[in-house]
N, C-alpha and C. Protein backbone atom coordinates (compact mmCIF):
# COMPACT_ATOMS: atom_id res chain seq x y z
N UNK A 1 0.86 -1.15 0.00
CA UNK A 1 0.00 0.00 0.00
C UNK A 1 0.91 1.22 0.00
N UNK A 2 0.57 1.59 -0.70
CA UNK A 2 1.84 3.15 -1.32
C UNK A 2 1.36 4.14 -0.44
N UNK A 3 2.01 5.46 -0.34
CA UNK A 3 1.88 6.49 0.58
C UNK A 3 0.54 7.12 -0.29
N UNK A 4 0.21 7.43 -1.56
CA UNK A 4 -0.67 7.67 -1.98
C UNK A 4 -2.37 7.31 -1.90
N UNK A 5 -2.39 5.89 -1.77
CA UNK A 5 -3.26 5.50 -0.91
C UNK A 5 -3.09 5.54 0.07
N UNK A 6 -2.09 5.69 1.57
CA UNK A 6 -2.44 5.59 2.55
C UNK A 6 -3.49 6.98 2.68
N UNK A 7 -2.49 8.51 1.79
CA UNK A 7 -2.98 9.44 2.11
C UNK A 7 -4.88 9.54 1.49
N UNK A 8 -4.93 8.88 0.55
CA UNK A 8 -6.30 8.86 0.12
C UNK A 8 -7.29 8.52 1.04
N UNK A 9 -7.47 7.24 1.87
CA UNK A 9 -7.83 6.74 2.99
C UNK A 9 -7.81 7.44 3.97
N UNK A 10 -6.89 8.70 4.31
CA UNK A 10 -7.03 9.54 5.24
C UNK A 10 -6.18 8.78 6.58
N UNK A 11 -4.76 7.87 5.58
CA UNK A 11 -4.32 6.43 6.94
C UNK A 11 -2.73 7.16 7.07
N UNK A 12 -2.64 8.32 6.35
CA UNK A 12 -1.33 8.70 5.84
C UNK A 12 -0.86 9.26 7.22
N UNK A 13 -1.45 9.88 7.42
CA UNK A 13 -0.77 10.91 9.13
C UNK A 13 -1.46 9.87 10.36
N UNK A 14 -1.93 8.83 10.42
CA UNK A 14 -2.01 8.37 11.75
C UNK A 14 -0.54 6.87 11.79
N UNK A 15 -0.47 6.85 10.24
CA UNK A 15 0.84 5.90 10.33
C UNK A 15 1.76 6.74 10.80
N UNK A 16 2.36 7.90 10.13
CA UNK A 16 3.32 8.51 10.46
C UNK A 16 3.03 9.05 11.68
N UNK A 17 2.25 9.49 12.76
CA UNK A 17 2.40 9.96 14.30
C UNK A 17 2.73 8.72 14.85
N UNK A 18 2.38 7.08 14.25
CA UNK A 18 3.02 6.08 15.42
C UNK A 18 4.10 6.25 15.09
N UNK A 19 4.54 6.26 14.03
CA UNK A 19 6.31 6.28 13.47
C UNK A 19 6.98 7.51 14.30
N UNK A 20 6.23 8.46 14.02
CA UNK A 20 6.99 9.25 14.48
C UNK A 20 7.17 9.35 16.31
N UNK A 21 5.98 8.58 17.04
CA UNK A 21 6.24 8.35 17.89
C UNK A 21 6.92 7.19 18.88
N UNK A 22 7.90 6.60 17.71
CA UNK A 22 8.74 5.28 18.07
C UNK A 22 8.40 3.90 17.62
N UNK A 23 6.59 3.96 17.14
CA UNK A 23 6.51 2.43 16.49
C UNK A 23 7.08 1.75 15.56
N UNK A 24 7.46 0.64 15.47
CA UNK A 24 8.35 0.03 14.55
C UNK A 24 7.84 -0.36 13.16
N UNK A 25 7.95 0.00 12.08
CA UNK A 25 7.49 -1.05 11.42
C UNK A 25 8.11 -2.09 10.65
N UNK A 26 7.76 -2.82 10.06
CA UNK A 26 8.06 -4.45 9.62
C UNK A 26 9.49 -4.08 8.72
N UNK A 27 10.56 -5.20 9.25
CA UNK A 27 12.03 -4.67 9.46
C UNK A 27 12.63 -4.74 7.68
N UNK A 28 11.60 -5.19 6.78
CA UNK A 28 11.66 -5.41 5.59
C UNK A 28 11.55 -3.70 4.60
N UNK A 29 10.93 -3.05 5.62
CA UNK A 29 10.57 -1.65 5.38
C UNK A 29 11.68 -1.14 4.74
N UNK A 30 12.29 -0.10 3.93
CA UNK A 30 13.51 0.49 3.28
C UNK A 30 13.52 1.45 4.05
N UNK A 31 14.71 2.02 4.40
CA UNK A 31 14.59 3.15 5.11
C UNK A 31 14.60 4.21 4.46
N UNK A 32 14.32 4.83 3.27
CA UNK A 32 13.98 5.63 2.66
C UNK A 32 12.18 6.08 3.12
N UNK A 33 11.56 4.95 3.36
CA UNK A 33 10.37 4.76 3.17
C UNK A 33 10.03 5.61 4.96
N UNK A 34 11.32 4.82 6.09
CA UNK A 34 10.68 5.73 6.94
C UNK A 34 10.99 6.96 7.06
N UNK A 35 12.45 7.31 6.56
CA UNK A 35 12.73 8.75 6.51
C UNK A 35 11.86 9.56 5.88
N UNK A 36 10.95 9.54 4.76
CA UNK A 36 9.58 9.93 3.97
C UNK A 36 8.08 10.49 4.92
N UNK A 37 8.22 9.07 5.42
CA UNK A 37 7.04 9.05 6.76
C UNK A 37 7.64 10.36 8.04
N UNK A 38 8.76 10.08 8.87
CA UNK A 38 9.13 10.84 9.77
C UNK A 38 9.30 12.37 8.65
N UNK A 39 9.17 12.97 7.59
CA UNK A 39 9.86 14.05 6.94
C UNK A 39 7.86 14.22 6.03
N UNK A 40 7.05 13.38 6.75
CA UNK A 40 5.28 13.77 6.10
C UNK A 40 5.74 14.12 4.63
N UNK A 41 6.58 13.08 3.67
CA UNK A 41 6.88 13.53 2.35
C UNK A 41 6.20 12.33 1.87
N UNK A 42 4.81 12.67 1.17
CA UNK A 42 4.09 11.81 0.53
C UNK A 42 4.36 11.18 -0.85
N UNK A 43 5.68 11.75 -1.59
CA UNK A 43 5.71 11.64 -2.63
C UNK A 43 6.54 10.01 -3.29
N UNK A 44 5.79 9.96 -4.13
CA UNK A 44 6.31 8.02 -4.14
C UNK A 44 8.21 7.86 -4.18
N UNK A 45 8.25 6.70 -3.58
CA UNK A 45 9.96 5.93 -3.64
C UNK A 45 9.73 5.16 -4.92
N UNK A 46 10.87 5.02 -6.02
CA UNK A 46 10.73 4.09 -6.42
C UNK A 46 11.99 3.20 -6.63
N UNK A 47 12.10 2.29 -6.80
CA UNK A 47 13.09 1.31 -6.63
C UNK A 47 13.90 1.77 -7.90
N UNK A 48 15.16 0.91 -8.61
CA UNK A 48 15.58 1.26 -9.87
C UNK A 48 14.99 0.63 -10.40
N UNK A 49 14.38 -0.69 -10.06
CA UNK A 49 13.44 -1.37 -10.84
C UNK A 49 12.52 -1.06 -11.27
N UNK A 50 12.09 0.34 -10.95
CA UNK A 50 10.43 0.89 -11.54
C UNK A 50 9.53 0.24 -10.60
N UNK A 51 9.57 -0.49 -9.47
CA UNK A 51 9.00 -0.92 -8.72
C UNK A 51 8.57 0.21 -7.57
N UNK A 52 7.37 0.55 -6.96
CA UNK A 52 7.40 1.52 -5.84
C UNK A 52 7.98 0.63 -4.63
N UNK A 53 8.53 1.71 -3.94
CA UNK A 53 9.17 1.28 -2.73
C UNK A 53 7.96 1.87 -1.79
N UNK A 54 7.11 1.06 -0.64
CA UNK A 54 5.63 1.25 0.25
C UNK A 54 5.80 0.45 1.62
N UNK A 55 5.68 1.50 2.36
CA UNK A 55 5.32 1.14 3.82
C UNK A 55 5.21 -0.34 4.23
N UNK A 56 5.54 -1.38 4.76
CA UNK A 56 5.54 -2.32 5.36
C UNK A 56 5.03 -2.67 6.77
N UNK A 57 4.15 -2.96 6.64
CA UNK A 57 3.20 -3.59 7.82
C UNK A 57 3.58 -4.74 8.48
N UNK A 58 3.49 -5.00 9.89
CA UNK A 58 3.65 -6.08 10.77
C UNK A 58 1.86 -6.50 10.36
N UNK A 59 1.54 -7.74 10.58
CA UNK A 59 0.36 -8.40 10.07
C UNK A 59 -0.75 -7.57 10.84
N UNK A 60 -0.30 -7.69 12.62
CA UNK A 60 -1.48 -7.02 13.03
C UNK A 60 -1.42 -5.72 12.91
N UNK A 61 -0.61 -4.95 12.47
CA UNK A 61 -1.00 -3.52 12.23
C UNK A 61 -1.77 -3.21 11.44
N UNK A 62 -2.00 -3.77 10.55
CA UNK A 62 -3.28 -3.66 9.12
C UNK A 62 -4.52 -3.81 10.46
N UNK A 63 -4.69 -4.13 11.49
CA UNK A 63 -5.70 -4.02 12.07
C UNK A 63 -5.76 -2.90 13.10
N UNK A 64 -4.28 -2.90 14.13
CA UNK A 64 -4.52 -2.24 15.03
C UNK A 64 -4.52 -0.70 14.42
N UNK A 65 -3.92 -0.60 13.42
CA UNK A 65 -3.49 0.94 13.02
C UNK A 65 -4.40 1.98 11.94
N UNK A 66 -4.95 0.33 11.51
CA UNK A 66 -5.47 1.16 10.21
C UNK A 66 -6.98 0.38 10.21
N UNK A 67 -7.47 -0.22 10.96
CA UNK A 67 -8.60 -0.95 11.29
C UNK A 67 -9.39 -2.06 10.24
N UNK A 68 -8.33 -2.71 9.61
CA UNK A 68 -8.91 -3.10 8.53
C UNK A 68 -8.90 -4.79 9.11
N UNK A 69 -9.82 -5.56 9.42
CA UNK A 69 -9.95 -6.94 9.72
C UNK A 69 -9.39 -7.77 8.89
N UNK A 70 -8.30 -8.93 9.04
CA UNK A 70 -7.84 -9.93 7.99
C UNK A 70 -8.80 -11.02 8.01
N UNK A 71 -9.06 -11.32 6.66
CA UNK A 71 -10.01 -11.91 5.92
C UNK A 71 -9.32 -13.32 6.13
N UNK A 72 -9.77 -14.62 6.64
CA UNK A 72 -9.70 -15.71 6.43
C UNK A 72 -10.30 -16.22 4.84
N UNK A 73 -10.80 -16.05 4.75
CA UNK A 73 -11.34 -16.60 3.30
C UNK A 73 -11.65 -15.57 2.38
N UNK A 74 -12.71 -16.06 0.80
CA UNK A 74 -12.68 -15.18 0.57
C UNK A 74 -13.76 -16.11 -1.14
N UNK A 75 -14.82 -15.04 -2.02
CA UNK A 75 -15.26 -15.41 -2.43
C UNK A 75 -15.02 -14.77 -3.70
N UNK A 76 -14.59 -14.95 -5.10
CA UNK A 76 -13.90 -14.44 -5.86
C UNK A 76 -14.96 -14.39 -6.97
N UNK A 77 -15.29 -13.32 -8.26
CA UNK A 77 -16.49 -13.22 -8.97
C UNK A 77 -15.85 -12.41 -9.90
N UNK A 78 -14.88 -12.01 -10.01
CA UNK A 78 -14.17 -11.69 -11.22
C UNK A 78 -12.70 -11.13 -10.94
N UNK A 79 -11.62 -11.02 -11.88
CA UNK A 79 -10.52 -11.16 -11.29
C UNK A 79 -10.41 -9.92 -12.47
N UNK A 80 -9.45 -8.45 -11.98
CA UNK A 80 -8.93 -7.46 -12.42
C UNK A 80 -7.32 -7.38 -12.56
N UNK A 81 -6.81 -7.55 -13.64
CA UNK A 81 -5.55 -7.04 -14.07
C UNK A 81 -5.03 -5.90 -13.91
N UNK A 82 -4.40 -4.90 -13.31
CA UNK A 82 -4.21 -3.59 -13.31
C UNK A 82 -3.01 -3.43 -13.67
N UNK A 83 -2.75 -2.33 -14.66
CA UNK A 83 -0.95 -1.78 -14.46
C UNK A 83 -1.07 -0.54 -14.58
N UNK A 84 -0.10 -0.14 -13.56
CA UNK A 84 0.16 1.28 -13.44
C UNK A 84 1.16 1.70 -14.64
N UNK A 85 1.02 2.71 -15.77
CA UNK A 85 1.33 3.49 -15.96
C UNK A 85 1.35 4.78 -15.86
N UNK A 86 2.74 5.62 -15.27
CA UNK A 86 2.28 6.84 -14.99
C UNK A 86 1.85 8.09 -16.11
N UNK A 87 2.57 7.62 -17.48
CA UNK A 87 1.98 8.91 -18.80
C UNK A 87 0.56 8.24 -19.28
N UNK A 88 0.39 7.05 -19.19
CA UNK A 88 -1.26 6.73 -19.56
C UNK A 88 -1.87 7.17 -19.50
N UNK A 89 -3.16 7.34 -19.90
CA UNK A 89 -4.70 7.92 -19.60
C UNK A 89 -5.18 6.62 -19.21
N UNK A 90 -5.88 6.40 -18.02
CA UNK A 90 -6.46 5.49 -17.59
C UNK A 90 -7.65 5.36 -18.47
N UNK A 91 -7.32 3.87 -18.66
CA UNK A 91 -8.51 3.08 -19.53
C UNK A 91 -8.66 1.91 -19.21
N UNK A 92 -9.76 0.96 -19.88
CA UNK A 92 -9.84 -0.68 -19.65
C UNK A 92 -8.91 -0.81 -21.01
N UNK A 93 -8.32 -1.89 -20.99
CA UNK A 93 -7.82 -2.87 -22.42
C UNK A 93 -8.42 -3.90 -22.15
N UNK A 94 -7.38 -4.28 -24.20
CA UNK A 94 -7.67 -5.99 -24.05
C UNK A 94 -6.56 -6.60 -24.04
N UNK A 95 -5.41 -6.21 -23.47
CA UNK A 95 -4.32 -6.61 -22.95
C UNK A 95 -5.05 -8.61 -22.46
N UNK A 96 -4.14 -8.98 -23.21
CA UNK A 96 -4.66 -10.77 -22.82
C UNK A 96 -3.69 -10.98 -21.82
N UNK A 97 -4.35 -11.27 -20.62
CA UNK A 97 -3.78 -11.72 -19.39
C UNK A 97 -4.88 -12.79 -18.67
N UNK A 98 -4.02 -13.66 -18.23
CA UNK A 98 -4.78 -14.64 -17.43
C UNK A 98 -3.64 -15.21 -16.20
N UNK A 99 -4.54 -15.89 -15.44
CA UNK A 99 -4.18 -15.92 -13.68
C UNK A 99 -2.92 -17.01 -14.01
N UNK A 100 -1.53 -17.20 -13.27
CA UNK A 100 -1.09 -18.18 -13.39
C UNK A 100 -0.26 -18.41 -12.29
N UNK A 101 0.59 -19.05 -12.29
CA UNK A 101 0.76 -19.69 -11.16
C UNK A 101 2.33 -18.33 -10.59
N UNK A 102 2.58 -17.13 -11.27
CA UNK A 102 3.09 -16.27 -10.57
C UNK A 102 2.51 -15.51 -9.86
N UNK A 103 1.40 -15.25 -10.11
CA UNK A 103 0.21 -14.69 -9.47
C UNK A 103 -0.26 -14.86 -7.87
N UNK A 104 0.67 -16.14 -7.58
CA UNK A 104 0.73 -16.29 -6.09
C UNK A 104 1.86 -16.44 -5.35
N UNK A 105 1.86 -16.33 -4.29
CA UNK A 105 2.84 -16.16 -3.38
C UNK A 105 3.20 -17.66 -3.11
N UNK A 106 4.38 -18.30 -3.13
CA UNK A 106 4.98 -19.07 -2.38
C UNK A 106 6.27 -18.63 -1.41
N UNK A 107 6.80 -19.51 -1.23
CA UNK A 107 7.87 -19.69 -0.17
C UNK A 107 9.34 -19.03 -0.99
N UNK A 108 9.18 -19.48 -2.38
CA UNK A 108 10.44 -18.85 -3.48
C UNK A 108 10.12 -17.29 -3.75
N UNK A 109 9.09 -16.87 -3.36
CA UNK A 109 8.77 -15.37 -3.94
C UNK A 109 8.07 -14.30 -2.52
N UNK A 110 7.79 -15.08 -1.61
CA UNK A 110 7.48 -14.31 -0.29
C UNK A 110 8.51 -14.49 0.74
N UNK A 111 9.35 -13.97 0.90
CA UNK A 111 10.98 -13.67 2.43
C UNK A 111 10.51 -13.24 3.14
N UNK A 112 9.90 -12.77 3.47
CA UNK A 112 9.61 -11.64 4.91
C UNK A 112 9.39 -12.59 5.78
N UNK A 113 8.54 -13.57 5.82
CA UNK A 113 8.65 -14.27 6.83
C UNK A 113 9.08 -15.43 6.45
N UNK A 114 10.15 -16.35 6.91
CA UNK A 114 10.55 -17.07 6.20
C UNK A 114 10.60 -18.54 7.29
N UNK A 115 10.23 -19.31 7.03
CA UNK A 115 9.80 -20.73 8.01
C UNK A 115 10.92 -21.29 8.58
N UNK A 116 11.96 -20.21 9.34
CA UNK A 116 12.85 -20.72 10.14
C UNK A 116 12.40 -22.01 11.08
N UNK A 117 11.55 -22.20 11.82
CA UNK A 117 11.43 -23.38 12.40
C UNK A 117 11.00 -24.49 11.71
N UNK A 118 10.50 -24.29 10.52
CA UNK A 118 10.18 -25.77 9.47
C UNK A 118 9.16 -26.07 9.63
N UNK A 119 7.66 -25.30 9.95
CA UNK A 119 6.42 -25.83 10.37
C UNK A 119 5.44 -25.41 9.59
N UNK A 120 5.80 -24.66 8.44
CA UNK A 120 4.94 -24.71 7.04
C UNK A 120 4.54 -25.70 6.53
N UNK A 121 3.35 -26.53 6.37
CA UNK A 121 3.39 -27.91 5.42
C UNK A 121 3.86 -27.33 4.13
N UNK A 122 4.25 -28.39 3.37
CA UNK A 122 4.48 -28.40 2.38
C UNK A 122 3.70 -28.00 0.92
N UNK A 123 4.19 -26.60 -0.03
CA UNK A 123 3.24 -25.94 -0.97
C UNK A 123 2.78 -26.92 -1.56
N UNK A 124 1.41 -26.81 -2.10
CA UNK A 124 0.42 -26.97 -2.42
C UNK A 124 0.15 -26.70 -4.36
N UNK A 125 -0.04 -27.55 -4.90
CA UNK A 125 -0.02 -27.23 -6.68
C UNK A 125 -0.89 -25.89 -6.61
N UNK A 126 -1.03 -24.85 -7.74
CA UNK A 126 -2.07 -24.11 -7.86
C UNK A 126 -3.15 -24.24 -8.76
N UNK A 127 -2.62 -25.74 -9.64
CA UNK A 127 -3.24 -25.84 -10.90
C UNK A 127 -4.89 -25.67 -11.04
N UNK A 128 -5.61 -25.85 -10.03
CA UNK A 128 -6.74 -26.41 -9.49
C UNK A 128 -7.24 -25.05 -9.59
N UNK A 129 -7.11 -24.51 -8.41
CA UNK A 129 -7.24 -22.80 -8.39
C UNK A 129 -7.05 -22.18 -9.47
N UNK A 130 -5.98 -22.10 -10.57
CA UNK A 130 -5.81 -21.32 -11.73
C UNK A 130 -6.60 -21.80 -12.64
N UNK A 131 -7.11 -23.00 -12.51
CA UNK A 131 -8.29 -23.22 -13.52
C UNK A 131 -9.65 -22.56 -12.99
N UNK A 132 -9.95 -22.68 -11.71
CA UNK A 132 -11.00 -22.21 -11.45
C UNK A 132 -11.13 -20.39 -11.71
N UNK A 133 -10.02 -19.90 -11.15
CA UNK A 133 -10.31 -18.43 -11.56
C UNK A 133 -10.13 -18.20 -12.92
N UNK A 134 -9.42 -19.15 -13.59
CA UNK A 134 -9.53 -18.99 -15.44
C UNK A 134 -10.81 -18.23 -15.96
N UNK A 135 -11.66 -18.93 -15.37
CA UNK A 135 -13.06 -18.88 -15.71
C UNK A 135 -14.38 -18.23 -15.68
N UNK A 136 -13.51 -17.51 -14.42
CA UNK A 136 -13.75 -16.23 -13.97
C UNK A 136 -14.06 -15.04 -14.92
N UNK A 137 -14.92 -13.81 -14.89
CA UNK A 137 -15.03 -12.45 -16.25
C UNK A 137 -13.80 -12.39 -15.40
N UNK A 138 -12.70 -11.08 -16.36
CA UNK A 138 -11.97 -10.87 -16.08
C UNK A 138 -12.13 -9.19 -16.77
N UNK A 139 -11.15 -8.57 -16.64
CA UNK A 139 -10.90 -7.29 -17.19
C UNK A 139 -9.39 -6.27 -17.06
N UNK A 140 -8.70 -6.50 -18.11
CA UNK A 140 -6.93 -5.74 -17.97
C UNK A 140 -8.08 -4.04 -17.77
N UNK A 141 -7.17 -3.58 -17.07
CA UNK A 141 -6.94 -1.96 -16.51
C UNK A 141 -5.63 -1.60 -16.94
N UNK A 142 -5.23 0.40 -17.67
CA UNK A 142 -4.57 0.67 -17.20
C UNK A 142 -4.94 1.90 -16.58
N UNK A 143 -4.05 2.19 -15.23
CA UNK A 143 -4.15 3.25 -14.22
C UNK A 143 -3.01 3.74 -14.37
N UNK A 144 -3.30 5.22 -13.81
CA UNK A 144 -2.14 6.05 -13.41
C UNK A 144 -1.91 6.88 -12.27
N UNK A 145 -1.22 8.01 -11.91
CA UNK A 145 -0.78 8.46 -10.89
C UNK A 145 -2.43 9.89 -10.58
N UNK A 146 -2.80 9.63 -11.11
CA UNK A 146 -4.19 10.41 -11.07
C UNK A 146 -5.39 9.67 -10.54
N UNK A 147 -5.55 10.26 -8.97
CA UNK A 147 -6.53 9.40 -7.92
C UNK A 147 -7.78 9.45 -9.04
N UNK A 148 -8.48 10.43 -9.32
CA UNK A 148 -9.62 10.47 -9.28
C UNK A 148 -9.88 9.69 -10.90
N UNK A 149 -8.88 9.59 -11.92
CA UNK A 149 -9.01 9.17 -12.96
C UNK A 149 -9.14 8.09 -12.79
N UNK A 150 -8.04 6.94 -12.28
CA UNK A 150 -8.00 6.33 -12.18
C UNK A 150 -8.88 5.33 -11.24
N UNK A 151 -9.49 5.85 -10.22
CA UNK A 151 -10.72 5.56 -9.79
C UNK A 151 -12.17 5.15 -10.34
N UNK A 152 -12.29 6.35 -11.39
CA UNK A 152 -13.04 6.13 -12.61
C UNK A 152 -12.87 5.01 -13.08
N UNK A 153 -12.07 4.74 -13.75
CA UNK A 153 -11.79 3.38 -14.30
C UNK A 153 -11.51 2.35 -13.40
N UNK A 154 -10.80 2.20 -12.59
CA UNK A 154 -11.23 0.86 -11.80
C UNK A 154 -12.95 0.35 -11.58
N UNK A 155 -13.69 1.49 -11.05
CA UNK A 155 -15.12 1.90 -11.01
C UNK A 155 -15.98 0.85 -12.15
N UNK A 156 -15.17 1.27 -13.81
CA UNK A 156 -15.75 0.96 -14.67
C UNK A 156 -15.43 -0.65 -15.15
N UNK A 157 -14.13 -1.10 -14.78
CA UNK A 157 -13.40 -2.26 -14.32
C UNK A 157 -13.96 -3.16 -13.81
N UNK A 158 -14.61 -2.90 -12.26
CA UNK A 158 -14.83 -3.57 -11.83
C UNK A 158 -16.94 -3.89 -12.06
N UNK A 159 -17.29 -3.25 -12.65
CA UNK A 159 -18.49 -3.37 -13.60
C UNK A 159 -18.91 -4.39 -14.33
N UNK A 160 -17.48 -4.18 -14.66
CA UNK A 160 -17.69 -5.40 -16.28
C UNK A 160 -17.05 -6.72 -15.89
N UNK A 161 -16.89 -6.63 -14.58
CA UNK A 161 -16.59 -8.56 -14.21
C UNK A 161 -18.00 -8.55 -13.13
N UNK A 162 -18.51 -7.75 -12.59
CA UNK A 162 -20.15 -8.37 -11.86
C UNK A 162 -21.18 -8.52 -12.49
């Protein structure tokens, strides 16, 4: 979750008063990201990779801080592609994309917490799952650095898979 949404949500200055009042956050965090927060500089990090560099959460802080309940499950009815470009004009495409098995997190692509004691069972195929959301409406998005545009179109996005 980028500083841009935190600030949209209105989550932007109650993260930064715990920060700034000694809370820690998740040690994966860049420190660019807290020097930003402690310096109320909303403006995005980005990696050299073109990747944004965004705030890092300990699990229960998505609850205690920002009040958002973690979802045990979950019921899926259409699946949205998004890419941020920042010179785009936000629109839908027909960018052909479908769900595959990078699309999820395993043990080779999620570090942050990493199963030092060995009590993860063992991953699980996704084949099953990627067929089922195959099948799913779907809809490619592109977005950009423009809240309210890009809102629009997610808006219209998420329309055309209910």
């Amino acid at each position: 979750m980028g500083f841009g949404l935190l600030d949209a949500l209105g989550w932007y200055e109650p993260v930064r008063g715990r920060v700034r009042a000694g809370e820690r956050m998740h040690p994966t965090q860049k420190q660019a990201v807290t020097d930003a927060l402690l310096a109320g500089d909303r403006t995005p990090l980005w990696k050299k990779s073109g990747a944004e560099m965004k705030p890092q959460f300990f699990p229960d802080q998505l609850e205690i801080w920002l009040g958002l309940t973690p979802a045990t499950e979950g019921h899926a009815v259409g699946i949205l592609f998004p890419e941020i470009a920042p010179e785009a004009e936000p629109a839908l495409t027909t960018a052909a994309r479908g769900v595959t098995d990078a699309d999820f997190f395993s043990s080779a692509t999620e570090d942050r917490y990493p199963d030092v004691f060995g009590l993860l069972p063992s991953e699980t195929s996704t084949e099953d799952l990627v067929s089922r959301l195959t099948r799913l409406p779907h809809q490619s998005l592109t977005m950009n650095h423009d809240p309210e545009a890009s809102t629009a179109v997610l808006l219209e996005a998420t329309r055309s898979v209910l």
